[in-house]
Protein backbone atom coordinates (compact mmCIF):
# COMPACT_ATOMS: atom_id res chain seq x y z
CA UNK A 1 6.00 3.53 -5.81
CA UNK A 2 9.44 4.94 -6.18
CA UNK A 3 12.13 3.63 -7.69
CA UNK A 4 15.54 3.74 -6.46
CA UNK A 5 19.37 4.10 -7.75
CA UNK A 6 20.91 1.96 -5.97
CA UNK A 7 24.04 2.92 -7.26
CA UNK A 8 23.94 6.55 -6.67
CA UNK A 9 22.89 5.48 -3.11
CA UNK A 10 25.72 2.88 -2.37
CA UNK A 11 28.58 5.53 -3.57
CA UNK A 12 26.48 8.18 -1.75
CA UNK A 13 27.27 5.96 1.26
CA UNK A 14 30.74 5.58 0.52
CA UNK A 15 30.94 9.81 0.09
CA UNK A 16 29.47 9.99 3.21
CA UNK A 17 32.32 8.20 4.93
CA UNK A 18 34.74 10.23 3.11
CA UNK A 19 36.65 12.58 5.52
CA UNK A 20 36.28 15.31 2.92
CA UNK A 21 33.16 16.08 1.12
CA UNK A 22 34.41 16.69 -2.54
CA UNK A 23 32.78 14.39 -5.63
CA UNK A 24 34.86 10.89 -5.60
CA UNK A 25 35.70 9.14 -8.69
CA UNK A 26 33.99 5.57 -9.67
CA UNK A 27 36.94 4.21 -9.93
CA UNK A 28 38.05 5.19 -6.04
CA UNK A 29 35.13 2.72 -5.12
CA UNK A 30 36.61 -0.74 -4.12
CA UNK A 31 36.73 -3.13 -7.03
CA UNK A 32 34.90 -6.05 -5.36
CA UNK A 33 32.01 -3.43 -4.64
CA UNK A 34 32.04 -2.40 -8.39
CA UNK A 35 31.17 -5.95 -8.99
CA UNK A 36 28.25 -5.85 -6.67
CA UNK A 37 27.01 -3.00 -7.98
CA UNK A 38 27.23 -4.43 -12.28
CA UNK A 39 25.62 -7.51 -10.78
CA UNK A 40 23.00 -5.42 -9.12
CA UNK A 41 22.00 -3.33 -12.12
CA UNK A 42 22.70 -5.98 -14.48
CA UNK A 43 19.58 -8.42 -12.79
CA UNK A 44 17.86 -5.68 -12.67
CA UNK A 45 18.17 -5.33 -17.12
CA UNK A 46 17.99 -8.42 -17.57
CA UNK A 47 14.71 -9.49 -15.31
CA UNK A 48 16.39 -11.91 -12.73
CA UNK A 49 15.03 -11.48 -9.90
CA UNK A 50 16.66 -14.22 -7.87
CA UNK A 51 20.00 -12.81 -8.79
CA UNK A 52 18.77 -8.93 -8.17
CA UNK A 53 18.02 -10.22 -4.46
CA UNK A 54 21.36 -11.97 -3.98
CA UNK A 55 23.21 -8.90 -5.24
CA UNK A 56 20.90 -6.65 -3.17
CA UNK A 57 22.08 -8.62 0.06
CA UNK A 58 25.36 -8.71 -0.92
CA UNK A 59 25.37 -4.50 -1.42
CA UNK A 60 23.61 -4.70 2.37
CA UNK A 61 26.24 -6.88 3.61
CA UNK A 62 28.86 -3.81 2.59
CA UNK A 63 26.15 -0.99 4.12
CA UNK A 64 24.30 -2.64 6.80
CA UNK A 65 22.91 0.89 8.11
CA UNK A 66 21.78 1.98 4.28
CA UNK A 67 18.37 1.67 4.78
CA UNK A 68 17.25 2.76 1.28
CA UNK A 69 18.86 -0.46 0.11
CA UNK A 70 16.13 -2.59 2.97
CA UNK A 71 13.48 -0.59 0.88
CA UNK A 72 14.70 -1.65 -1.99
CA UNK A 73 14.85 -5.44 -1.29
CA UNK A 74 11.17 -4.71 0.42
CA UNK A 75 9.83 -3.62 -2.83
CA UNK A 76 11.63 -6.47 -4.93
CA UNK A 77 9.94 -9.38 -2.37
CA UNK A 78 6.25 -7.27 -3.00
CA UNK A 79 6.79 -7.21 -6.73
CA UNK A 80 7.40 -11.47 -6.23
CA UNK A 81 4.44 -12.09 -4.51
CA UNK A 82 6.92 -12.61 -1.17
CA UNK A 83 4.78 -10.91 1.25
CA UNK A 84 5.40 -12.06 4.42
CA UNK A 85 9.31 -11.24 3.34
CA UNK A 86 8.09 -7.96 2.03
CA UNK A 87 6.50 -7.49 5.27
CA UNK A 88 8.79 -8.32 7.85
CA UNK A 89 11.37 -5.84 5.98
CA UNK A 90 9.33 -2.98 5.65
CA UNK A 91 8.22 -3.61 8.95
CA UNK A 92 11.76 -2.67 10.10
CA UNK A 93 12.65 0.38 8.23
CA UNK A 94 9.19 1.55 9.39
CA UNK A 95 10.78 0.90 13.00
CA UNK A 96 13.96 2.69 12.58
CA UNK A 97 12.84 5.15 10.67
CA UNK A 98 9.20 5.99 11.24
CA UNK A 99 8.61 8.99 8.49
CA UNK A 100 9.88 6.65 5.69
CA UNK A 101 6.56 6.50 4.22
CA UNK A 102 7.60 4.51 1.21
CA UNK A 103 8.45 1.51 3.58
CA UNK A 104 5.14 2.07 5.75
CA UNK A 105 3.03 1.74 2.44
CA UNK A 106 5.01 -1.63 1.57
CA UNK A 107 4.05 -3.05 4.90
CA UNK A 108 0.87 -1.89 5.05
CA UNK A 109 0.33 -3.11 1.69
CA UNK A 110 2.10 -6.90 2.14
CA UNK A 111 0.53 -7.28 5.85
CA UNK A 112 -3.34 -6.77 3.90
CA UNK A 113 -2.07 -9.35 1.46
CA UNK A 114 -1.03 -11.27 4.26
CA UNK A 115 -4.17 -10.56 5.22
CA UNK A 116 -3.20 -9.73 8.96
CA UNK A 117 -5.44 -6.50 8.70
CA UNK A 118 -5.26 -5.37 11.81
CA UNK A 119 -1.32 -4.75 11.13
CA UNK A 120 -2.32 -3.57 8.11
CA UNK A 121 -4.74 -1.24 9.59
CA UNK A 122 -1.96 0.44 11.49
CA UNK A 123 0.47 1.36 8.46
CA UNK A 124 -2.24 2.23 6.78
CA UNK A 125 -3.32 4.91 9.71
CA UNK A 126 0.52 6.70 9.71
CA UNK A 127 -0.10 6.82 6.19
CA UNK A 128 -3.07 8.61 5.96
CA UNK A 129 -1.79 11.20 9.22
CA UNK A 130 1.39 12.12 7.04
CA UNK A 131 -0.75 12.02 4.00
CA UNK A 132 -4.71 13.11 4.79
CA UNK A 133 -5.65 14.18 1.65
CA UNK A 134 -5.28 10.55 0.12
CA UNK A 135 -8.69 9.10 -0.05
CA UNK A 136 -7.38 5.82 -0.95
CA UNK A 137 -5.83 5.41 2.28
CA UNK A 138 -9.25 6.72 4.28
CA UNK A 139 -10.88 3.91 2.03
CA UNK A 140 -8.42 1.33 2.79
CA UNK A 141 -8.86 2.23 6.57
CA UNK A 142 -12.71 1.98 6.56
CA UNK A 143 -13.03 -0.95 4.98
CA UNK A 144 -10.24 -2.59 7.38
CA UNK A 145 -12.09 -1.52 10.52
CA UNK A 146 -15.41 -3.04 8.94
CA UNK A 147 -12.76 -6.41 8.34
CA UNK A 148 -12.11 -6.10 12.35
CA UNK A 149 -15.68 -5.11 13.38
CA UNK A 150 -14.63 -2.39 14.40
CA UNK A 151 -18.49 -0.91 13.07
CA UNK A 152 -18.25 2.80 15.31
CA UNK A 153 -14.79 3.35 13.44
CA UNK A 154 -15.64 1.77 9.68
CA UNK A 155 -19.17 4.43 10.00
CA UNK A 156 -17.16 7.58 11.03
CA UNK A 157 -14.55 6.48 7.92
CA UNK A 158 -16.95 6.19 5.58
CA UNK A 159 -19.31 9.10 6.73
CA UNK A 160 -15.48 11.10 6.08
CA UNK A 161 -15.20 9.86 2.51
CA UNK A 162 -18.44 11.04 1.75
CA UNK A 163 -17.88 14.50 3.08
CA UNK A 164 -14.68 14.78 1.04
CA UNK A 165 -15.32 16.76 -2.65
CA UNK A 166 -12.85 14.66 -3.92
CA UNK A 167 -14.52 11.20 -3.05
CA UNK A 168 -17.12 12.25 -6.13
CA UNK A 169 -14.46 12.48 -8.56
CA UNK A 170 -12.17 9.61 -7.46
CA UNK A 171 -13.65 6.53 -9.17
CA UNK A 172 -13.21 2.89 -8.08
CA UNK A 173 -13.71 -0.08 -10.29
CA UNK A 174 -16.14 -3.03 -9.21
CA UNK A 175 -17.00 -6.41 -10.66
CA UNK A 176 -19.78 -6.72 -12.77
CA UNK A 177 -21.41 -9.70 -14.50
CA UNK A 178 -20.08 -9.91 -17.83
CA UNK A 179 -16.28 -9.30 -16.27
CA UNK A 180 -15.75 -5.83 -17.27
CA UNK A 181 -16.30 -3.88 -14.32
CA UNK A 182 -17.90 -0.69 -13.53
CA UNK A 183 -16.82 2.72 -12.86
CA UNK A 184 -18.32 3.88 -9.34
CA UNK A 185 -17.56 7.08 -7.65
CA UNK A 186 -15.53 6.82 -4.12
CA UNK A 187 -18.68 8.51 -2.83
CA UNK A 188 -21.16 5.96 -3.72
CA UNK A 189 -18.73 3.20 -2.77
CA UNK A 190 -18.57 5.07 1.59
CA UNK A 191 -22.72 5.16 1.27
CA UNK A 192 -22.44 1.79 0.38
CA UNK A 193 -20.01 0.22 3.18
CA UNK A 194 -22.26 2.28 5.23
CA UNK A 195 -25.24 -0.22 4.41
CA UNK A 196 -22.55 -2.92 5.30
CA UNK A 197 -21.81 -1.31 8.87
CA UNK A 198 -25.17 -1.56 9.44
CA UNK A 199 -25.71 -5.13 8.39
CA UNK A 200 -22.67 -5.78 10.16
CA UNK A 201 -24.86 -4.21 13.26
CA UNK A 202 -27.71 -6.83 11.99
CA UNK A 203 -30.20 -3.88 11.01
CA UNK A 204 -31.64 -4.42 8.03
CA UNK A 205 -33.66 -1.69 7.61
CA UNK A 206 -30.99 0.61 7.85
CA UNK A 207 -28.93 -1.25 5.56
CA UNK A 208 -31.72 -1.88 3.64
CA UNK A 209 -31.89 2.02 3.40
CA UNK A 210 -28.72 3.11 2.75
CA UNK A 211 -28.90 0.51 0.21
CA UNK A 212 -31.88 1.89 -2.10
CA UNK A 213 -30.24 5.39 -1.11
CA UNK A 214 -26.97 4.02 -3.06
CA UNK A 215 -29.39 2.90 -6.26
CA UNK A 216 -31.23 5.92 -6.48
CA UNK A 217 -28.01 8.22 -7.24
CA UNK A 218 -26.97 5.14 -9.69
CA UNK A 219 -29.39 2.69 -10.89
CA UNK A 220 -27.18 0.42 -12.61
CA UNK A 221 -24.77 -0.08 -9.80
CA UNK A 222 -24.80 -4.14 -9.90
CA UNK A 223 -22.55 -4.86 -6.40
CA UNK A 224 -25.08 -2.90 -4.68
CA UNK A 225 -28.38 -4.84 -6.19
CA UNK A 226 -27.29 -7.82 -5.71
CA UNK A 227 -26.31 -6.80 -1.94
CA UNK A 228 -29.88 -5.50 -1.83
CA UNK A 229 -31.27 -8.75 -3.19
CA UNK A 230 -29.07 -11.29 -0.45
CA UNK A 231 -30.64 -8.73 2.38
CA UNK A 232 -34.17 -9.28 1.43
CA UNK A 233 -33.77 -12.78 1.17
């Protein structure tokens, strides 16, 4: 995700409520905003985050309508773990501004933390429209709608990964045994939520299929035998 200058966007504010449009001087921005801004950027250095979100407020108190800055504080509650914050925030730049993509990814992101997928689900869908050659989103989506039960819509996502060239060159990373994980193709990972629709569905045969189908293009793919053992038990 994208960082952002906060102070290059609180004087671009100020410029923008200039009557004329020529380059102001630092020093032609009021002192007690100054201050704000070291404080801001000085947190920020020094790794305080509790003091980076007070100054953050306090720069939003003096640009209530700067909606880069409600990113910003968005993005500072998601790296803290603050997700319902995070959400709520991002939630309403995506509101007021519904093609800033950077907040619709926060909120899509804190709401599946949240885990209130179905909101989740949502962001994630305007992301992938603006953005439909981003597989991860497609994934995110499919395995979402199999969250919901929503099994018609989780089948048609996955049955779209799969038909995607990129899909067998983006690789995903799944647990293994001994902790390391394993590399697995985006491909084989669709085939394989496809054998989880279907279980979903309570046909095990089908899964059952699409299971073995999975093992046959990679063997050694242990999420997948051990899904295969649970189903025949």
């Amino acid at each position: 995700m994208r960082e952002i200058l906060f102070i290059v966007l609180v004087i671009g504010g100020l410029f923008a409520k200039a009557q004329d449009q020529t380059q102001q001087p630092v020093d032609s921005i009021p002192l007690e905003l100054q201050k704000k801004i070291f404080i801001y950027n000085a947190s920020r250095q020094y790794n305080d985050p509790v003091v980076n979100r007070m100054a953050l407020y306090n720069l939003l108190a003096e640009n209530p309508n700067n909606y880069a800055l409600r990113d910003s504080l968005a993005i500072l509650y998601l790296q803290q773990q603050e997700f319902a914050s995070a959400a709520l925030v991002a939630q309403e730049v995506a509101s007021v501004i519904p093609d800033n993509m950077f907040a619709t990814e926060i909120a899509a992101t804190a709401f599946e933390r949240l885990g209130v997928k179905n909101r989740a689900l949502s962001f994630y869908e305007i992301l992938y429209l603006n953005d439909s050659d981003n597989l991860g989103f497609l994934y995110k989506i499919a395995f979402l709608q199999y969250d919901l039960k929503l099994v018609e819509e989780a089948m048609a996502s996955a049955i779209q990964i799969e038909s995607k060239e990129m899909a067998s060159e983006t690789m995903l990373i799944f647990p293994t045994a001994d902790k390391n994980g394993q590399e697995v193709s985006m491909k084989l990972g669709a085939a394989r939520l496809k054998g989880m629709v279907e279980e979903l569905r309570d046909d095990r045969e089908k899964a059952k299929e699409y299971y073995e189908e999975v093992l046959r293009q990679m063997p050694e793919f242990e999420v997948v035998k051990q899904q295969l053992v649970d189903l025949d038990k």
